[in-house]
PDB file of N, CA and C in Angstrom:
ATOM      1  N   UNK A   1      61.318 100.230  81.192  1.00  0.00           N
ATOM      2  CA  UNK A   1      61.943  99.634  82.357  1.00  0.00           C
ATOM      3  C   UNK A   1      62.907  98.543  81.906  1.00  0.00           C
ATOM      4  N   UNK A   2      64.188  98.683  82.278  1.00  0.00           N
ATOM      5  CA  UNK A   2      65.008  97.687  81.913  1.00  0.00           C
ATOM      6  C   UNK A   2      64.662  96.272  82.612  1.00  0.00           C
ATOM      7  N   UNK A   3      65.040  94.722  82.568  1.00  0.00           N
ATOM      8  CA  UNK A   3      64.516  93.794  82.080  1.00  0.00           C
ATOM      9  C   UNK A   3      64.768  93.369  83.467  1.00  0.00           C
ATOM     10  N   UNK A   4      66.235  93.727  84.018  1.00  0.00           N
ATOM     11  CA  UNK A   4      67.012  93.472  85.333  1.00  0.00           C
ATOM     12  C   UNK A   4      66.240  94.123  86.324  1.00  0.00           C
ATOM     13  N   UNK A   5      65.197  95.136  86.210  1.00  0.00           N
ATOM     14  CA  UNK A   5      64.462  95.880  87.073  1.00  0.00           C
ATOM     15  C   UNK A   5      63.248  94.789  87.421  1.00  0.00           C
ATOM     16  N   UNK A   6      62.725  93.832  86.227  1.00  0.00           N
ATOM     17  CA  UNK A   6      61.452  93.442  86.754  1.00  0.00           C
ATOM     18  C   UNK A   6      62.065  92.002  87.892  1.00  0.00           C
ATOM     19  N   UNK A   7      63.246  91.831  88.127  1.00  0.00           N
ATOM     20  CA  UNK A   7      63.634  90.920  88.929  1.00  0.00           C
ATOM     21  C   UNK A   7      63.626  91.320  90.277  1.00  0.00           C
ATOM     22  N   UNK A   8      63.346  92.831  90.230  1.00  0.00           N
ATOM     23  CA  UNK A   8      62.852  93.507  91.743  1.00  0.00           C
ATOM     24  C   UNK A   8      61.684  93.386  92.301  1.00  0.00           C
ATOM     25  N   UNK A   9      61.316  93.312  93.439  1.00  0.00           N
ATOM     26  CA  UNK A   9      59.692  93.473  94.336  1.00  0.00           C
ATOM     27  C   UNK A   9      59.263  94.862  94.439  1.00  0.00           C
ATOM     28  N   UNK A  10      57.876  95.093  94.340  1.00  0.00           N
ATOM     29  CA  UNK A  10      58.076  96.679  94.585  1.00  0.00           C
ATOM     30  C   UNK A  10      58.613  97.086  95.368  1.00  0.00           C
ATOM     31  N   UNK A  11      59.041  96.918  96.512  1.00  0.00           N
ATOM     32  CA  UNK A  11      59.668  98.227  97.122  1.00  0.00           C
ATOM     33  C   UNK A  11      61.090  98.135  96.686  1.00  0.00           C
ATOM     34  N   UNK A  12      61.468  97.022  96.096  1.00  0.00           N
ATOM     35  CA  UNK A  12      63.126  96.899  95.704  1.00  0.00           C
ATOM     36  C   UNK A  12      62.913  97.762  94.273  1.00  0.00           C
ATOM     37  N   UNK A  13      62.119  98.534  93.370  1.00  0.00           N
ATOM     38  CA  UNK A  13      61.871  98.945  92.732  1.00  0.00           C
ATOM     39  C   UNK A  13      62.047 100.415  92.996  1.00  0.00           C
ATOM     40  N   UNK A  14      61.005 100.621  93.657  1.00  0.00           N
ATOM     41  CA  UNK A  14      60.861 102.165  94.640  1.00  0.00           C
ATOM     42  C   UNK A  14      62.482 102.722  94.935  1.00  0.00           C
ATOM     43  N   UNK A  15      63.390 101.721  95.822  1.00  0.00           N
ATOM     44  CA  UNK A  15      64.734 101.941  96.301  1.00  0.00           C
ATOM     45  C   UNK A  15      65.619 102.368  94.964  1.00  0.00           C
ATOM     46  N   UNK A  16      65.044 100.986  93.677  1.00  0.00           N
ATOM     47  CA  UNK A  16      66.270 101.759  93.018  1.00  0.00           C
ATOM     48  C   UNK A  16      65.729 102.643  92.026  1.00  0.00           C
ATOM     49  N   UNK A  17      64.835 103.445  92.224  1.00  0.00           N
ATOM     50  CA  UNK A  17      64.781 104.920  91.731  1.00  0.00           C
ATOM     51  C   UNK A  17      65.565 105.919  91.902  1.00  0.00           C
ATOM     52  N   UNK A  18      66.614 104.785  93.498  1.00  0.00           N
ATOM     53  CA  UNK A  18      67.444 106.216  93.970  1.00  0.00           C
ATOM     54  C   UNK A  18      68.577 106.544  92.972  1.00  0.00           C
ATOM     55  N   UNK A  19      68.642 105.476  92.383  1.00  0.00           N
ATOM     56  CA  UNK A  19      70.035 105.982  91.347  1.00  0.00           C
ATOM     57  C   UNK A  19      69.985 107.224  90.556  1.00  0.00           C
ATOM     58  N   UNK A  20      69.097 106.752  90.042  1.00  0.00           N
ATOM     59  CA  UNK A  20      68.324 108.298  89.344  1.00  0.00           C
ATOM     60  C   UNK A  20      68.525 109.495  89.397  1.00  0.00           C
ATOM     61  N   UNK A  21      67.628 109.479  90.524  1.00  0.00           N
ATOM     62  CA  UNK A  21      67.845 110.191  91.667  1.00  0.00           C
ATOM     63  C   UNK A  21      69.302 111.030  92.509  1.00  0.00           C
ATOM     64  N   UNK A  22      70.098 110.132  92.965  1.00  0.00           N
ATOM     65  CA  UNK A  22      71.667 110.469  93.288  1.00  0.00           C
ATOM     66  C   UNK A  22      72.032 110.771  91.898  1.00  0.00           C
ATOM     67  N   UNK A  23      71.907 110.241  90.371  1.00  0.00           N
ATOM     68  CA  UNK A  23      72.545 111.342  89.254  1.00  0.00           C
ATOM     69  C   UNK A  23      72.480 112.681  89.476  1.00  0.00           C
ATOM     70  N   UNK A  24      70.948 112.863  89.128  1.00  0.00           N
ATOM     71  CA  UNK A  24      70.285 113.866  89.370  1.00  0.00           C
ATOM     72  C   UNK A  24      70.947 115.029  90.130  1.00  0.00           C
ATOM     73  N   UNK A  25      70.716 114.711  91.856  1.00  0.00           N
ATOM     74  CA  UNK A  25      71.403 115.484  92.512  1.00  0.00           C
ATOM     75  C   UNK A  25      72.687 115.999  92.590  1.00  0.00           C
ATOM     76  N   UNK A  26      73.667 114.534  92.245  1.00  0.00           N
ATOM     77  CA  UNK A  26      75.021 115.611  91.696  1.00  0.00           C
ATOM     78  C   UNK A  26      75.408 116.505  90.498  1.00  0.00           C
ATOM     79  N   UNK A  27      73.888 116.046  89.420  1.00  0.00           N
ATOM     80  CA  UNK A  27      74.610 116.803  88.180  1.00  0.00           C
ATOM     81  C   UNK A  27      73.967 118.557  88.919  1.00  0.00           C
ATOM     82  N   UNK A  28      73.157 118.563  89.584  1.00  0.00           N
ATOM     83  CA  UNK A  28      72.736 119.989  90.535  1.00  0.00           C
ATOM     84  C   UNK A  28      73.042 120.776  91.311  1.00  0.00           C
ATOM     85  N   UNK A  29      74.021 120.107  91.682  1.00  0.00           N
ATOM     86  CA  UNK A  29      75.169 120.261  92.926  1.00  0.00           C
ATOM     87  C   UNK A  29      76.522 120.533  92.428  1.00  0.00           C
ATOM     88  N   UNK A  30      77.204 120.301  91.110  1.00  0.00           N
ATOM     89  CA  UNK A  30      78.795 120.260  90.677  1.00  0.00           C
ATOM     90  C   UNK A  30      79.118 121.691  91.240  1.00  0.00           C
ATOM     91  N   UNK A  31      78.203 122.898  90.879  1.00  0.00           N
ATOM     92  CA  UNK A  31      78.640 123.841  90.961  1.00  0.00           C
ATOM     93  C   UNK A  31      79.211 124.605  92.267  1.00  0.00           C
ATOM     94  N   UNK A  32      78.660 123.678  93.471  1.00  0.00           N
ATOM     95  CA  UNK A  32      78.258 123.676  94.842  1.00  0.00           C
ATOM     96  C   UNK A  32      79.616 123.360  95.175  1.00  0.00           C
ATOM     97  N   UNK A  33      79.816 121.847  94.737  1.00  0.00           N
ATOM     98  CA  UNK A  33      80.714 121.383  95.431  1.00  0.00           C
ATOM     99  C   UNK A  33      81.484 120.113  94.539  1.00  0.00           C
ATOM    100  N   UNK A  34      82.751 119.635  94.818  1.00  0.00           N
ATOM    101  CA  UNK A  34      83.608 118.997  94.054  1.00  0.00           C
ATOM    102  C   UNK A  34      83.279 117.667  94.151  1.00  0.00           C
ATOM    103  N   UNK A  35      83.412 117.027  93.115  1.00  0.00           N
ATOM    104  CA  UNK A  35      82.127 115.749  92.450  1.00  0.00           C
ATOM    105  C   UNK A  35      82.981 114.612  93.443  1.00  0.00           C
ATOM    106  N   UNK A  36      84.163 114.939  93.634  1.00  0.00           N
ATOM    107  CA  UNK A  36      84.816 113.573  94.649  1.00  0.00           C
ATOM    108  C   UNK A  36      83.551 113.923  96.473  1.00  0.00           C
ATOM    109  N   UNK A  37      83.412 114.950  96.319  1.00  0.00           N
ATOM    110  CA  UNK A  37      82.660 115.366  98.104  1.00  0.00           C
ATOM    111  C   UNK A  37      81.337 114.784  97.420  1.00  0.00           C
ATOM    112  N   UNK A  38      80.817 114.722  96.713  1.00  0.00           N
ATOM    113  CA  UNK A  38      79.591 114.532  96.353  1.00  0.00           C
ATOM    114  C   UNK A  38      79.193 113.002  96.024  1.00  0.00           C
ATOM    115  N   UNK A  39      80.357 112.547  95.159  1.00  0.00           N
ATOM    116  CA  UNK A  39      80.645 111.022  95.362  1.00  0.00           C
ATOM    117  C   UNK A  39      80.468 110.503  96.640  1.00  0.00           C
ATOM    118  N   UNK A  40      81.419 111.086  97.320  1.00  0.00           N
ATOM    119  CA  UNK A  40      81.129 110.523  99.303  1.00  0.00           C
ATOM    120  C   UNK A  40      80.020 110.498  99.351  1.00  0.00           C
ATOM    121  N   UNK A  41      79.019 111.384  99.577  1.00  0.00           N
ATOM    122  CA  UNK A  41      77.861 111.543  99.764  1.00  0.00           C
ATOM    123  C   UNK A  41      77.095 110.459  99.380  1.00  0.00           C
ATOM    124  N   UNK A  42      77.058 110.393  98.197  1.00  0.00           N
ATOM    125  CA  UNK A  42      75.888 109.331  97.321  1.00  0.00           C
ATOM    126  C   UNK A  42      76.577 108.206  97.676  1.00  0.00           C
ATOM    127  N   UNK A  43      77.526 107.647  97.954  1.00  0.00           N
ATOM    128  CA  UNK A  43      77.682 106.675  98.522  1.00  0.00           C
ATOM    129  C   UNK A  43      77.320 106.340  99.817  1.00  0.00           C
ATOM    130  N   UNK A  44      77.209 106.915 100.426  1.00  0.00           N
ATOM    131  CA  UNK A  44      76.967 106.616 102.049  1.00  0.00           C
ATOM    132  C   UNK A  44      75.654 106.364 102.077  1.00  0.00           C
ATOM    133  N   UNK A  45      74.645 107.352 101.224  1.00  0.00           N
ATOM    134  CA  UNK A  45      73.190 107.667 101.024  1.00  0.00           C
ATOM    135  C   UNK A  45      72.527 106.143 100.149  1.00  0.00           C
ATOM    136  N   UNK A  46      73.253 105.509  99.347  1.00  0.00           N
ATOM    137  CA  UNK A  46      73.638 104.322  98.512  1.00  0.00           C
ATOM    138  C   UNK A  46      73.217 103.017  99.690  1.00  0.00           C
ATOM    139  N   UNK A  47      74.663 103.022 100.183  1.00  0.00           N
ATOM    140  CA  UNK A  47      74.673 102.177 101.105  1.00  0.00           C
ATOM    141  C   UNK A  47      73.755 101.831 101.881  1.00  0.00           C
ATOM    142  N   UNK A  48      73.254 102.894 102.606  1.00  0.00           N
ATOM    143  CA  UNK A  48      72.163 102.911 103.646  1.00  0.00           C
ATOM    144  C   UNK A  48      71.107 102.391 103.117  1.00  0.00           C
ATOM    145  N   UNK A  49      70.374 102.914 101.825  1.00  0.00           N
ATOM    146  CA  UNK A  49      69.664 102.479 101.056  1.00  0.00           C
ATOM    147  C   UNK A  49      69.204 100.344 100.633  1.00  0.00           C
ATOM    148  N   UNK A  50      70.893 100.287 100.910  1.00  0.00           N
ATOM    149  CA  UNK A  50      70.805  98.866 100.495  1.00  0.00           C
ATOM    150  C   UNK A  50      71.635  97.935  99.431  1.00  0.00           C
ATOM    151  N   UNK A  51      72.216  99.323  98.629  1.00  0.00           N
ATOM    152  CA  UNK A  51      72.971  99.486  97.739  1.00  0.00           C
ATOM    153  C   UNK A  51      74.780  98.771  98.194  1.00  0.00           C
ATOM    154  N   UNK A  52      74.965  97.949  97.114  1.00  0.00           N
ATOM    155  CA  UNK A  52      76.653  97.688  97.200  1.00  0.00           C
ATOM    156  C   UNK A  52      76.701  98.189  95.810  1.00  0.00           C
ATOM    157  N   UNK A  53      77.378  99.374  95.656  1.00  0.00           N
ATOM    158  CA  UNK A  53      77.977  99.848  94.549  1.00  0.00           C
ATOM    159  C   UNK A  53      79.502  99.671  94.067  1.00  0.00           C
ATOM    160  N   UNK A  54      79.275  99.323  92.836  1.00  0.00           N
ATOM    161  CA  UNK A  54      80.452  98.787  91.714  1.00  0.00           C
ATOM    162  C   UNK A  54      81.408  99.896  91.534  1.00  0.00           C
ATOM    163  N   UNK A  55      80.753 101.253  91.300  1.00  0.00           N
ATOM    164  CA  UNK A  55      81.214 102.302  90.736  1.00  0.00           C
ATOM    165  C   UNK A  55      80.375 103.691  90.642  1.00  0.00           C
ATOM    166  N   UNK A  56      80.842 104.747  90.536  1.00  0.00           N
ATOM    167  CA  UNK A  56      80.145 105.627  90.759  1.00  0.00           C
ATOM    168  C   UNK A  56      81.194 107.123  90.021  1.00  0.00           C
ATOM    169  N   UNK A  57      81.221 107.099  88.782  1.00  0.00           N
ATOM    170  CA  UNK A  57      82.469 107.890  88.104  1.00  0.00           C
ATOM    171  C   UNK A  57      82.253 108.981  87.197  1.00  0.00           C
ATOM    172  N   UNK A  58      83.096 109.986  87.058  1.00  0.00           N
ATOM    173  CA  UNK A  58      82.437 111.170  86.179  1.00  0.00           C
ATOM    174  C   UNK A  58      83.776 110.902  84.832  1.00  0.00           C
ATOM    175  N   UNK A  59      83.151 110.231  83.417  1.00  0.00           N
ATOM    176  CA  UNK A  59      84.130 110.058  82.335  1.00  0.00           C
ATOM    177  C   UNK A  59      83.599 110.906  80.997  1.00  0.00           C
ATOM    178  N   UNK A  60      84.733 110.895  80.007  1.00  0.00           N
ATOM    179  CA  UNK A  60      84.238 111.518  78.757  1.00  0.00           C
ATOM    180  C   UNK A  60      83.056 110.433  78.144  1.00  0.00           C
ATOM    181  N   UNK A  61      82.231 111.367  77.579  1.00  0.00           N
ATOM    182  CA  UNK A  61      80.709 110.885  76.883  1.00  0.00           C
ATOM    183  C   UNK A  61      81.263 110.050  75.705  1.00  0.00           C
ATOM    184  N   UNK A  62      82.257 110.257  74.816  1.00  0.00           N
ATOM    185  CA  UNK A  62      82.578 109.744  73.445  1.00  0.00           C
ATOM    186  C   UNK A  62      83.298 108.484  74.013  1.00  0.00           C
ATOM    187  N   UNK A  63      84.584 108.423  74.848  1.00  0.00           N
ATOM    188  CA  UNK A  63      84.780 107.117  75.339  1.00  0.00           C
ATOM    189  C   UNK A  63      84.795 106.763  76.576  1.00  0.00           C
ATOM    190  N   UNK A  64      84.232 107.085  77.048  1.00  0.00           N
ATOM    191  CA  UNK A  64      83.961 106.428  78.853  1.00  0.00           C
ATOM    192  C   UNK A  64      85.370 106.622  79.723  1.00  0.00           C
ATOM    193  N   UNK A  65      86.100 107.390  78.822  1.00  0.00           N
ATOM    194  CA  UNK A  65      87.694 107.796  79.852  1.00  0.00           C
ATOM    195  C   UNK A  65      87.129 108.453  81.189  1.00  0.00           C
ATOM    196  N   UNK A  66      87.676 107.558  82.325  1.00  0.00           N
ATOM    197  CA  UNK A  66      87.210 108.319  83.658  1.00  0.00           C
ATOM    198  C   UNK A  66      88.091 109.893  82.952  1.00  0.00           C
ATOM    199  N   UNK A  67      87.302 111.011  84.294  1.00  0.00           N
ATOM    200  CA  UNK A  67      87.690 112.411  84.096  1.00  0.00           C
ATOM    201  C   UNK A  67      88.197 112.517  85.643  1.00  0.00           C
ATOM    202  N   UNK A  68      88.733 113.185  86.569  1.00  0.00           N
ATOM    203  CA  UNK A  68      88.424 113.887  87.370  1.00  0.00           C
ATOM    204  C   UNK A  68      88.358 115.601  87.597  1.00  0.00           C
ATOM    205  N   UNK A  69      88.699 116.097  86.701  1.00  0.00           N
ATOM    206  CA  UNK A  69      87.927 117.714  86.509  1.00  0.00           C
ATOM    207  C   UNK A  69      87.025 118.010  85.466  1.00  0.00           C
ATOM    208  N   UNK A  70      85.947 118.372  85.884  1.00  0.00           N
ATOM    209  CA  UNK A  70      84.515 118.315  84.685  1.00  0.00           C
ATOM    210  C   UNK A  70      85.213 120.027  84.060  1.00  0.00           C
ATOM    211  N   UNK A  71      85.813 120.622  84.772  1.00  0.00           N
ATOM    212  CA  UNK A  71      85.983 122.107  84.001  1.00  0.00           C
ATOM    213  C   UNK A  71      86.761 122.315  82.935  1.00  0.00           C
ATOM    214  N   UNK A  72      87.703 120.964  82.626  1.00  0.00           N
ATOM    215  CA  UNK A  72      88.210 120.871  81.733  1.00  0.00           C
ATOM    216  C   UNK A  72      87.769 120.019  80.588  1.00  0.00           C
ATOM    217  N   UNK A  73      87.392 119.008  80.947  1.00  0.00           N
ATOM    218  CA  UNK A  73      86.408 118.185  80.120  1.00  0.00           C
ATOM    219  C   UNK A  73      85.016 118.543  79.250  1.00  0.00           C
ATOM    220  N   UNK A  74      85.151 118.210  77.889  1.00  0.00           N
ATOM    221  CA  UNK A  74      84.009 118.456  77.326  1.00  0.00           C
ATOM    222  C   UNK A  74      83.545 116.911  77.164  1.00  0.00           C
ATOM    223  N   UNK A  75      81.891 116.951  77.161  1.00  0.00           N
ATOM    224  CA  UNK A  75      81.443 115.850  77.084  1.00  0.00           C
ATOM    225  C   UNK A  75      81.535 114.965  77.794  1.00  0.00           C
ATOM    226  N   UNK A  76      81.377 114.854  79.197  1.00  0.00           N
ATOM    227  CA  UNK A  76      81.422 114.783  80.525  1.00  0.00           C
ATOM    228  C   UNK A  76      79.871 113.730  80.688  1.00  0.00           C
ATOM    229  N   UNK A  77      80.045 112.490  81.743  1.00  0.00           N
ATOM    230  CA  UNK A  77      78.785 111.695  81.713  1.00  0.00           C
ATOM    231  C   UNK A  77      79.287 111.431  83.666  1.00  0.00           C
ATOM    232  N   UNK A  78      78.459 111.006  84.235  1.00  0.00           N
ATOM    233  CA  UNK A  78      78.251 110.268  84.920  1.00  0.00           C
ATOM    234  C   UNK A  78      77.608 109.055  84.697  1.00  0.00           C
ATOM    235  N   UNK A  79      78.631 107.768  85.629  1.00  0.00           N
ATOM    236  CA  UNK A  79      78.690 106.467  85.338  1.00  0.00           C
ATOM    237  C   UNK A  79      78.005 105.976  86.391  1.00  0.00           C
ATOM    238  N   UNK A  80      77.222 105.066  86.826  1.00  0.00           N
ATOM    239  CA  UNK A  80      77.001 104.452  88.436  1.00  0.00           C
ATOM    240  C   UNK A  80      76.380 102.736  87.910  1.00  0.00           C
ATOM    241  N   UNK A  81      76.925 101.980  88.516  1.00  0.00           N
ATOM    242  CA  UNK A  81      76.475 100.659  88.549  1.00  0.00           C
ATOM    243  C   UNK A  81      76.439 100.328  90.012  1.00  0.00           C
ATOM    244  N   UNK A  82      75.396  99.508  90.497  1.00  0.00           N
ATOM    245  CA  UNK A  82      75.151  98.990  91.591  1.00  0.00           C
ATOM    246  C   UNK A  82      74.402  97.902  91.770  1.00  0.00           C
ATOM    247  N   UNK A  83      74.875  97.199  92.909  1.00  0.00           N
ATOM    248  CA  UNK A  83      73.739  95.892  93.024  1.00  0.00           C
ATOM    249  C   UNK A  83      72.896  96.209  93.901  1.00  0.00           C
ATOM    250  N   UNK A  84      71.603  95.747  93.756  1.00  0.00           N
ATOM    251  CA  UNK A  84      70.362  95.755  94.844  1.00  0.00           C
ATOM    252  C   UNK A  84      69.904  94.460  95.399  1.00  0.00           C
ATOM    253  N   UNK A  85      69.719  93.699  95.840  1.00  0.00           N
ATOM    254  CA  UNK A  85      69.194  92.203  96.309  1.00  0.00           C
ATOM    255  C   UNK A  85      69.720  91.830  94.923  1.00  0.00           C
ATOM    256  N   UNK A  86      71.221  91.671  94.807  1.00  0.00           N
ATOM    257  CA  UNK A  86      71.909  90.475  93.622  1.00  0.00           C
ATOM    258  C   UNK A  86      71.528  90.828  92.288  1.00  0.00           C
ATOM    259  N   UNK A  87      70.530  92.260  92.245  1.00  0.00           N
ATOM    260  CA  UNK A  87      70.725  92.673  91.107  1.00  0.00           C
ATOM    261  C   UNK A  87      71.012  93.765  90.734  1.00  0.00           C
ATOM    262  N   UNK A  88      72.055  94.075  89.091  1.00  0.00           N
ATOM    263  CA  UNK A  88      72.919  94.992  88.964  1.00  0.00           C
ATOM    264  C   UNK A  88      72.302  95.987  88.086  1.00  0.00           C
ATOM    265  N   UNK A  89      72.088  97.144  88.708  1.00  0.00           N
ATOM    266  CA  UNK A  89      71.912  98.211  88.329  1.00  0.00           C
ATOM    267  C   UNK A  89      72.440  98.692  87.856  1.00  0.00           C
ATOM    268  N   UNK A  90      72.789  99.786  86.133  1.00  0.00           N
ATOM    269  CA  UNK A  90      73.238 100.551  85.943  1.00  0.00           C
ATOM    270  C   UNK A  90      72.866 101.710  85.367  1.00  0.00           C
ATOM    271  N   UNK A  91      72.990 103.154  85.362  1.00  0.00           N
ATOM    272  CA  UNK A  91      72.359 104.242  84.861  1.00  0.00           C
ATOM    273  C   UNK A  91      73.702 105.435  84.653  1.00  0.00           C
ATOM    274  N   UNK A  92      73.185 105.990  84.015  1.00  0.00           N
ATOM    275  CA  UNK A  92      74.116 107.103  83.746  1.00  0.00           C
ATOM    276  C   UNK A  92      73.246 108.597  82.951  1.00  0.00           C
ATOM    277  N   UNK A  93      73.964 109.892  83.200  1.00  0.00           N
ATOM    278  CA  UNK A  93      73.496 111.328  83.532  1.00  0.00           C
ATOM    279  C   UNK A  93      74.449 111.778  82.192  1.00  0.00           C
ATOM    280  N   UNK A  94      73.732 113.025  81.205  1.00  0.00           N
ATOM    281  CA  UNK A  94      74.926 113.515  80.592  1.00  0.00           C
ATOM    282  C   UNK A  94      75.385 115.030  81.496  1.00  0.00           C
ATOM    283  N   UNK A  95      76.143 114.776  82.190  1.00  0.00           N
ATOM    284  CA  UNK A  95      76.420 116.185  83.025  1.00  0.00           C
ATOM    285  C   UNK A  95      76.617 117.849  81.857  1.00  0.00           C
ATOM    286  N   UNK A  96      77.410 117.561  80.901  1.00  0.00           N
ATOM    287  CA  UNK A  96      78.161 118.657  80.182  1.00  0.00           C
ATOM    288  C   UNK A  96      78.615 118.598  78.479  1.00  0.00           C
ATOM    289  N   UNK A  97      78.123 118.989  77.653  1.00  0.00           N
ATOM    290  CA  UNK A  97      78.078 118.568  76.223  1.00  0.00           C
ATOM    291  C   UNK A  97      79.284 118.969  75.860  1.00  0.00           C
TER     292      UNK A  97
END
């Protein structure tokens, strides 16, 4: 557990599992649907949650260059930082090697 997590209460804990979580679901979904519609999504789902998010971006794995087409990109990550009650969350997914 990162260090910024134990500055959470449990249920502010529980909530930010959702990050995880929202990786998760879009790296499951690309094929579905285009990562900007899916971005919308996890943001709104974010928000509601409690979430003010910093960022939420699909870049190359070797240098963090935002991407916006994963079909061309090799080595492909999802980025997400967010704050929860003043504290900043960040996690990231390897979508594509």
């Amino acid at each position: 557990m990162s260090s910024r997590n134990l500055r959470l209460n449990e249920e502010q804990k529980k909530i930010a599992a959702t990050l995880y979580k929202t990786l998760t679901s879009i790296k499951e979904n690309l094929g579905r649907k285009k990562f900007l519609q899916l971005k919308k999504e996890a943001i709104i789902k974010l928000e509601k949650k409690g979430f003010s998010l910093d960022y939420l971006e699909l870049a190359k794995s070797k240098n963090l260059k935002i991407v916006n087409d994963i079909d061309k990109a090799k080595g492909v990550i999802i980025l997400i930082a967010a704050s929860l009650s003043k504290v900043r969350l960040i996690d990231n997914i390897l979508i594509k090697e």
